[in-house]
Structures are given as structure tokens and as C-alpha cells.
Protein backbone atom coordinates (compact mmCIF):
# COMPACT_ATOMS: atom_id res chain seq x y z
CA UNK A 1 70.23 146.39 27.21
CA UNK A 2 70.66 143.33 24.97
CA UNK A 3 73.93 142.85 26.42
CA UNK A 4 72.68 142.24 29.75
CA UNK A 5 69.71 140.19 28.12
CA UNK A 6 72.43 138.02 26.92
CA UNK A 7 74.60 137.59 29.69
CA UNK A 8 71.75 136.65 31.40
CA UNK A 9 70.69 133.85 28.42
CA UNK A 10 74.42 132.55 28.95
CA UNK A 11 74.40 132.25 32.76
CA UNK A 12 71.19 130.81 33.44
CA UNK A 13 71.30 128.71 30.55
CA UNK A 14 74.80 127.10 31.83
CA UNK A 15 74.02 127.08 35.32
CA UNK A 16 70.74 126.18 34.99
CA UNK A 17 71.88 122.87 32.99
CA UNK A 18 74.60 122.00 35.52
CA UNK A 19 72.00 122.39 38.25
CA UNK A 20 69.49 120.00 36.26
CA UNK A 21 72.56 117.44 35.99
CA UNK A 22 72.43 117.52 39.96
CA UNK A 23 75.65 119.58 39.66
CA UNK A 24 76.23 121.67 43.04
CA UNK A 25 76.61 125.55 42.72
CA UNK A 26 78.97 125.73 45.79
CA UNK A 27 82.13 123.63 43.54
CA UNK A 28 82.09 126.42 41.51
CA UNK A 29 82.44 129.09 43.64
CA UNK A 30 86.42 128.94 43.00
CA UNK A 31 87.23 132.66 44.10
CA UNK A 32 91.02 132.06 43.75
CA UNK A 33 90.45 130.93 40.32
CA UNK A 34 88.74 133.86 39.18
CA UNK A 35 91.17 136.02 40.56
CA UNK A 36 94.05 134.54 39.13
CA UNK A 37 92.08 134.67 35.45
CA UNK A 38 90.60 137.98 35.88
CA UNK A 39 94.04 139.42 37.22
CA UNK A 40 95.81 138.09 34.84
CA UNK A 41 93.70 139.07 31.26
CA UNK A 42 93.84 142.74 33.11
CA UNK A 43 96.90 143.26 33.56
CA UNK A 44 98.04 141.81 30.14
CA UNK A 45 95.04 144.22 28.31
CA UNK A 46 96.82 147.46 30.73
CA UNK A 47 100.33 146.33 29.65
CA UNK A 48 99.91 145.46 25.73
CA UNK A 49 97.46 148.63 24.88
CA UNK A 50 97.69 152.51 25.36
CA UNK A 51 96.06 154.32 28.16
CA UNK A 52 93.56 155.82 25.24
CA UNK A 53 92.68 152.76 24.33
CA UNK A 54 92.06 151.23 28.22
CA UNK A 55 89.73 154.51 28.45
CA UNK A 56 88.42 153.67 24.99
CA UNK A 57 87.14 150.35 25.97
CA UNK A 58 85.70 151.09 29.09
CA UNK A 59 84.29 153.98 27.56
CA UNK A 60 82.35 152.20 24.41
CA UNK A 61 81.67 148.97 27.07
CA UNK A 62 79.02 151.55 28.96
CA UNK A 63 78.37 153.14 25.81
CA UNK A 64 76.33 149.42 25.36
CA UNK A 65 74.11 150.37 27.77
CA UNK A 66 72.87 153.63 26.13
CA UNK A 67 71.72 151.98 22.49
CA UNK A 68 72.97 153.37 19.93
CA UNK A 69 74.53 156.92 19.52
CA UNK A 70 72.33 158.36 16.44
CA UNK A 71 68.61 158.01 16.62
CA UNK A 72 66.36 158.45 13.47
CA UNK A 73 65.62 161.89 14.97
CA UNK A 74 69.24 162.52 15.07
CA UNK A 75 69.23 161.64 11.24
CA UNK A 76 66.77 164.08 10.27
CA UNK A 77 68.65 166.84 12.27
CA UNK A 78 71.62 165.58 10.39
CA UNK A 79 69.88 165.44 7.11
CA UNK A 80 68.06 169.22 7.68
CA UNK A 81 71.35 170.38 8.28
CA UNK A 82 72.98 169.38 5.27
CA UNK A 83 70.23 170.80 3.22
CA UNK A 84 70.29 174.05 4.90
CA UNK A 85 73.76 173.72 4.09
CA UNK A 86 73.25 173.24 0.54
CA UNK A 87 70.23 176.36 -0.19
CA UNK A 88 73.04 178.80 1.67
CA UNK A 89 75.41 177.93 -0.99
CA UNK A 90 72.92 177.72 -3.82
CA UNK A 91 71.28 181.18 -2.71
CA UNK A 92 75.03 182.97 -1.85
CA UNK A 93 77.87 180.75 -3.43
CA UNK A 94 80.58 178.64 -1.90
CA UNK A 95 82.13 181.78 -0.10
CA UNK A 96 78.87 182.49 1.74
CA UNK A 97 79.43 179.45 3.98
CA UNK A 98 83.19 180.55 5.03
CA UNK A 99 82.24 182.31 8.29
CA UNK A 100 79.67 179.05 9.47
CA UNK A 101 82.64 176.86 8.66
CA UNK A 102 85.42 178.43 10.79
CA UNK A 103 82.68 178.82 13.74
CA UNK A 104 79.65 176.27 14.10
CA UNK A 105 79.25 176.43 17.36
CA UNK A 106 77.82 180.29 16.71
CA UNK A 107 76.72 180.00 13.48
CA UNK A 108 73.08 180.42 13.02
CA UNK A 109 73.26 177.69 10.79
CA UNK A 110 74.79 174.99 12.51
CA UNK A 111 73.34 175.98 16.18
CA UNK A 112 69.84 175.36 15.18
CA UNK A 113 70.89 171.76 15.33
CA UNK A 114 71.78 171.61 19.22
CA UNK A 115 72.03 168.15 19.38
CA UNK A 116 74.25 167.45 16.38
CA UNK A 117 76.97 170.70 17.64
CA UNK A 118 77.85 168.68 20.31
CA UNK A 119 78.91 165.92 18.15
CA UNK A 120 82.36 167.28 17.58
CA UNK A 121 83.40 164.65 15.71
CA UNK A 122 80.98 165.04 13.19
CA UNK A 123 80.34 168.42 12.73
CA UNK A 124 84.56 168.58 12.75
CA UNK A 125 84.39 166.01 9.65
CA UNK A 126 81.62 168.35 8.13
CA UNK A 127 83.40 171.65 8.37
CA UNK A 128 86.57 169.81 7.10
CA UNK A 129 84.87 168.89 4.10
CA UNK A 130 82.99 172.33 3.03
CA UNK A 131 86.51 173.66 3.51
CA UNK A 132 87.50 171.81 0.46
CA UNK A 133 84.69 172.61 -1.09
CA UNK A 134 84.62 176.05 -0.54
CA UNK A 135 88.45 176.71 -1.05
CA UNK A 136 89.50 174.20 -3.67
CA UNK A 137 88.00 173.36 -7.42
CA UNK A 138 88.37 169.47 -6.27
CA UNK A 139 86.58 167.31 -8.74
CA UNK A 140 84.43 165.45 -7.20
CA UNK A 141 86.11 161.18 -7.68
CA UNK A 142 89.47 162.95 -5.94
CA UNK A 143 87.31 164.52 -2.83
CA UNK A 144 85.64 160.93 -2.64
CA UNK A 145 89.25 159.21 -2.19
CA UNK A 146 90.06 161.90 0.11
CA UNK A 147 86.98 161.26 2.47
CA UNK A 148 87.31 157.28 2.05
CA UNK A 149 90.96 157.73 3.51
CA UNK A 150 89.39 159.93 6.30
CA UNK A 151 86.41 156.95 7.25
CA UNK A 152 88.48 154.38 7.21
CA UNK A 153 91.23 155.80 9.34
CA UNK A 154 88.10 157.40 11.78
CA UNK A 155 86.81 153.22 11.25
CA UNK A 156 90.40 152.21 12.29
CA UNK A 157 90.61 154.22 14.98
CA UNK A 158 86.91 153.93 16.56
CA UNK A 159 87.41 150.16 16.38
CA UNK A 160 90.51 149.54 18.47
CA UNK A 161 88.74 149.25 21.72
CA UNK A 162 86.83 146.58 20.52
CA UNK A 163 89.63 144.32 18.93
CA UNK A 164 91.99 145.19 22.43
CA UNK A 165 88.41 143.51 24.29
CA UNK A 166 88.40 140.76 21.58
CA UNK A 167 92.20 140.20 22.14
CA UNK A 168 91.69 139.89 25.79
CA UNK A 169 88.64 137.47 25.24
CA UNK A 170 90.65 134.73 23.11
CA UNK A 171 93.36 135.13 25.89
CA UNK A 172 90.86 134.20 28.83
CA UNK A 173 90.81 130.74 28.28
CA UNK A 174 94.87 130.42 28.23
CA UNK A 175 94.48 132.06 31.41
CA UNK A 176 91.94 129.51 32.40
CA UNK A 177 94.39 126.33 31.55
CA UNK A 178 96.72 128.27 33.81
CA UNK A 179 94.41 128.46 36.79
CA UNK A 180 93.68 124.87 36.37
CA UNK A 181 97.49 124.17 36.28
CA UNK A 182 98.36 126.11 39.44
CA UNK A 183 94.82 123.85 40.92
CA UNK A 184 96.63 120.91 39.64
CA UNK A 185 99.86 122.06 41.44
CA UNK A 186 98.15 122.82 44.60
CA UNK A 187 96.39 118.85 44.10
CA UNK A 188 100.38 117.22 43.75
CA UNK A 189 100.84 118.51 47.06
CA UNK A 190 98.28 116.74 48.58
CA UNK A 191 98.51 113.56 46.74
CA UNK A 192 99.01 111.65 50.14
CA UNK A 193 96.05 112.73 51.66
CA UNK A 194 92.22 112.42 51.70
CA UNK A 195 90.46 110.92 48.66
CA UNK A 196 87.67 113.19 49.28
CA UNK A 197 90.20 116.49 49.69
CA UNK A 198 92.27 115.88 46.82
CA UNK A 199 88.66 115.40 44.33
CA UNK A 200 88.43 119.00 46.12
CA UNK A 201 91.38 120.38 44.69
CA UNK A 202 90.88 118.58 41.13
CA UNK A 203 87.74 120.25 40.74
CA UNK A 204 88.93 123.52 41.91
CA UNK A 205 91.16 123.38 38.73
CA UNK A 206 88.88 121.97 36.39
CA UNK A 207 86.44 125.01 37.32
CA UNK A 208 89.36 127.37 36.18
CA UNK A 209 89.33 125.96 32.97
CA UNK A 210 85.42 126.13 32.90
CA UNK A 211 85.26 129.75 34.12
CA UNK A 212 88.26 131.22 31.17
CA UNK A 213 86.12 129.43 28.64
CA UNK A 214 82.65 130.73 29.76
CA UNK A 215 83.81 134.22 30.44
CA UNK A 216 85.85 134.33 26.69
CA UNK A 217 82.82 132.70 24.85
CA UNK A 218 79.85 133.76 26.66
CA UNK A 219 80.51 137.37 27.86
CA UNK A 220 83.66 139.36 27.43
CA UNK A 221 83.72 137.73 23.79
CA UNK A 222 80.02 139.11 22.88
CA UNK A 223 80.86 142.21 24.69
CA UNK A 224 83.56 142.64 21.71
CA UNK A 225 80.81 141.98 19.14
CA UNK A 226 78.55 144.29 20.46
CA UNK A 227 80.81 147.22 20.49
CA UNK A 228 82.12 146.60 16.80
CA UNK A 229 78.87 146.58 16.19
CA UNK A 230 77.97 150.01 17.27
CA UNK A 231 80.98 151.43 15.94
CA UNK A 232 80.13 150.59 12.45
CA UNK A 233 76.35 151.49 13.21
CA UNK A 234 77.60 155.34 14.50
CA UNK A 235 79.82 155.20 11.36
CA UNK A 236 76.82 155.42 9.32
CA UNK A 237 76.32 159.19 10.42
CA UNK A 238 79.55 159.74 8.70
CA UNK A 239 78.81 158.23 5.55
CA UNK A 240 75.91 160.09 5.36
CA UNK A 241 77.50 163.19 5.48
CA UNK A 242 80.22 161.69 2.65
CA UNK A 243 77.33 160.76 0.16
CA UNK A 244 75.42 163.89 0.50
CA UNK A 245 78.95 166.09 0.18
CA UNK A 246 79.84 164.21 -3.10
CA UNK A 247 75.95 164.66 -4.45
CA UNK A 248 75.66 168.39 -4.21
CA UNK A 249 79.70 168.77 -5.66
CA UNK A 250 77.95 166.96 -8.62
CA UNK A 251 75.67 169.13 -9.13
CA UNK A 252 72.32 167.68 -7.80
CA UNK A 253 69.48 169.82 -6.22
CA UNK A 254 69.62 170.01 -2.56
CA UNK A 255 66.33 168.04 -2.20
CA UNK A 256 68.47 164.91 -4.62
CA UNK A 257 71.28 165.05 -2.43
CA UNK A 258 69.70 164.80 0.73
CA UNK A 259 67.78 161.54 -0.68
CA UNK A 260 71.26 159.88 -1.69
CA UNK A 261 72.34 160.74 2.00
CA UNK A 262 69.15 159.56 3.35
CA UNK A 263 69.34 156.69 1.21
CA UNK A 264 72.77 155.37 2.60
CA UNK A 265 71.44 154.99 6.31
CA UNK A 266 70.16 151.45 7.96
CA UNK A 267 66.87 150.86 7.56
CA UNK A 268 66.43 150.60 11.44
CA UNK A 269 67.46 154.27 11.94
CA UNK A 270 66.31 155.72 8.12
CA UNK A 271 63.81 158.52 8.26
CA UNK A 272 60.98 158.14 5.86
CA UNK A 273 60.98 160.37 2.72
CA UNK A 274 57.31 162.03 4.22
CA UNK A 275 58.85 162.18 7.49
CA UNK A 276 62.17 164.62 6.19
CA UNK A 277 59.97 166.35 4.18
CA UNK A 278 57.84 167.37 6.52
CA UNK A 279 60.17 168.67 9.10
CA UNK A 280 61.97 170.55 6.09
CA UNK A 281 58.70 172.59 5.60
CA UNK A 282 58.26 173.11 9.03
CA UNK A 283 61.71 174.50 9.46
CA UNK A 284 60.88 176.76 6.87
């Protein structure tokens, strides 16, 4: 939604200043123009990146529109789970989580959390984890390096729809110049005629330069942002998961280790310490 707030800002704010400068709306209605730039920054985003990645962006670009993927709800679900987690293998050892491991989507454990199931991603990284829990005596600083390597290659990953978008931003207003080029072209070959045609054509070309610059800097640019942005925010859930993992190996209480999970998340999304506990003791 803030997107759109935004691209709103940007337009009205530039159009409504040109406007106020007794600028006319019609010179820059350059259709040509924008074809040429926006044909031109899609085809070179199709031809330098993967289809995966095409999908990708297109993908986390509507994903804008939806706010962000985990909800403080979402973290308590997350943050019940792991402590259920954490009582089973108190109450019946490592071994007693095998069987929920190799099937979550019908363990009793993990399908009480609906919501967070669906998340294969997550509940993938989770499983993969308790696996080397469960099977190997890891000490707890090599399972850490272990899991770092994982986020940051899931971080990697997650993020190269946004940089492809950014990449195609910066190249918009190259693509601009070259509108305004071709305008200038198209203005050489009517040198000879009408003063008031050929100012036609020059501003034709200058818009092209105009438009690449406003659509790099005001919206596909920002559009980049914003879906970094939410990748690092949806990251979070990740980390959580990581920090409550490496709490119980050392030995905390399942009660501890939740709070240094809970304690990793934003602020903005962070279920209060009342708020856990009392959906903990209604679960029960």
C-alpha cells in the first residue's frame, strides 16, 4: 500500500509543479518515447536474468501489495511451535522428535500450526536443523556457522529479484538519453521546416530524457527498495528460528530460549512477553 502511496507522492508532486509553472500536460504525452524506454529496460531485464528470477520479481513486486509476509500472530505461532518443540525433546529425548521431523505436514506437532506448515520454506529450514540436532553431537559455535552459511545463501538468493529491478532502474535513464537521441534524430530531419514543428520534435526528446529519469528515480527505483526491504523483514522469521535452535542446544529452558528467539524479532512485528505467555497456557 505504501508503494502506491508513493507513486502517487512522486506523480502528483512532479506534475503538479510542472502544471503550476504553466507547463502543458499534453507535451508530455510522448507515447513513442515510453515505448522505446519501457521496451527497451524489458527486454534487457528478460535477456541478462534467468526465467526464475523474471518470475521472482514479478512475484515479490505484488508481494508489495500484501504487507509483509509474517504478522506478529504469525510470530507467536512460530514461537509456540518452537517451544512445543523443545518440551517434546525435554519430556522424550532428541529421538522422540525423529518421526515429526521426516513428516510435518502430519505430525501432530507441527499441524497444529496451520498457518506456519504452509510455509515450506521455513518449516524445511526447521526440520533441517532438528535433523542435526537429533542425529549429530554438533557443538553448538559449529551448528551456528552452519546455519549462518544457510541465511545468507537463503539472503542471497531471496534478494536477487530485487537487485535484477534495481539493475533495470539505473539503466532507465540510459534508455531515456536514447529516446531523446532518436527525438533528436527525428528533429535533424526536419531542420528545414516549421519553427513551431521542429520545437515539437525537440520537446518530444527532451520528455524522453524526463520520463527514464522519473521512472528510475521515482518508481521502478523505490519499487527495488521496497522489496529488499521485505526480504530482509521475512528473513527475520528465519533468524528466529536460528537463535532459538542454538539456545536450547546450549542448554537453556524452553521458556529462555523462546525469549532469545522472541528477542531477535523487529519491534514492529515482536509479540509481547504477556502476550506469548498467554497463548502458551492456553495451548496447554
Amino acid at each position: 500500500m505504501l508503494v502506491i502511496i508513493g507513486s502517487i507522492v512522486v506523480l502528483v508532486s512532479v506534475l503538479g509543479g510542472y502544471v503550476l509553472s504553466h507547463g502543458e500536460l499534453a507535451a508530455l504525452w510522448q507515447p513513442y518515447e515510453l515505448l522505446i524506454i519501457f521496451g527497451a529496460a524489458l527486454g534487457a531485464f528478460v535477456s541478462s536474468n534467468s526465467l526464475d528470477v523474471v518470475k521472482g520479481a514479478g512475484r515479490d513486486a505484488l508481494a508489495l501489495f500484501k504487507g509483509p509476509k509474517y504478522r506478529r500472530q504469525d510470530y507467536v505461532d512460530l514461537l509456540s511451535l518452537l517451544y512445543d518443540i523443545f518440551v517434546k525433546m525435554r519430556k522424550e529425548g532428541q529421538l522422540g522428535m525423529e518421526a515429526h521431523i521426516e513428516d510435518p505436514a502430519n505430525s501432530a506437532l507441527f499441524s497444529a500450526y496451520p498457518r506456519l506448515v504452509a510455509e515450506h520454506h521455513l518449516i524445511d529450514f526447521t526440520t533441517d536443523c532438528l535433523r542435526l540436532i537429533v542425529g549429530g553431537s554438533m557443538d553448538p559455535h559449529e551448528l551456528e556457522q552452519l546455519l549462518d552459511v544457510e541465511l545468507e545463501t537463503h539472503h542471497h538468493e531471496a534478494m536477487v529479484p530485487a537487485l535484477a529491478v534495481q539493475k533495470m532502474a539505473d539503466a532507465l535513464p540510459g534508455f531515456g538519453i536514447v529516446a531523446a537521441v532518436l527525438g533528436i534524430v527525428i528533429t535533424m530531419k526536419s531542420i528545414d521546416g516549421d519553427a513551431a514543428v521542429i520545437g515539437q520534435h525537440i520537446a518530444g526528446a527532451l520528455v524522453g530524457t524526463f520520463l527514464g529519469i522519473l521512472l528510475s528515480y521515482g518508481f521502478v527505483g523505490p519499487l527495488a527498495a521496497a522489496m529488499e526491504a521485505r526480504v530482509a523483514t521475512d528473513g527475520k522469521a528465519f533468524e528466529c528460528v536460528k537463535v532459538a535452535l542454538l539456545a536450547n542446544l546450549r542448554g537453556y529452558n524452553p521458556m529462555v530460549a523462546v525469549e532469545f528467539a522472541r528477542k531477535s524479532l523487529q519491534s514492529s512485528a515482536r509479540p509481547t512477553f504477556q502476550d506469548l505467555e498467554a497463548h502458551l497456557k492456553a495451548a496447554r
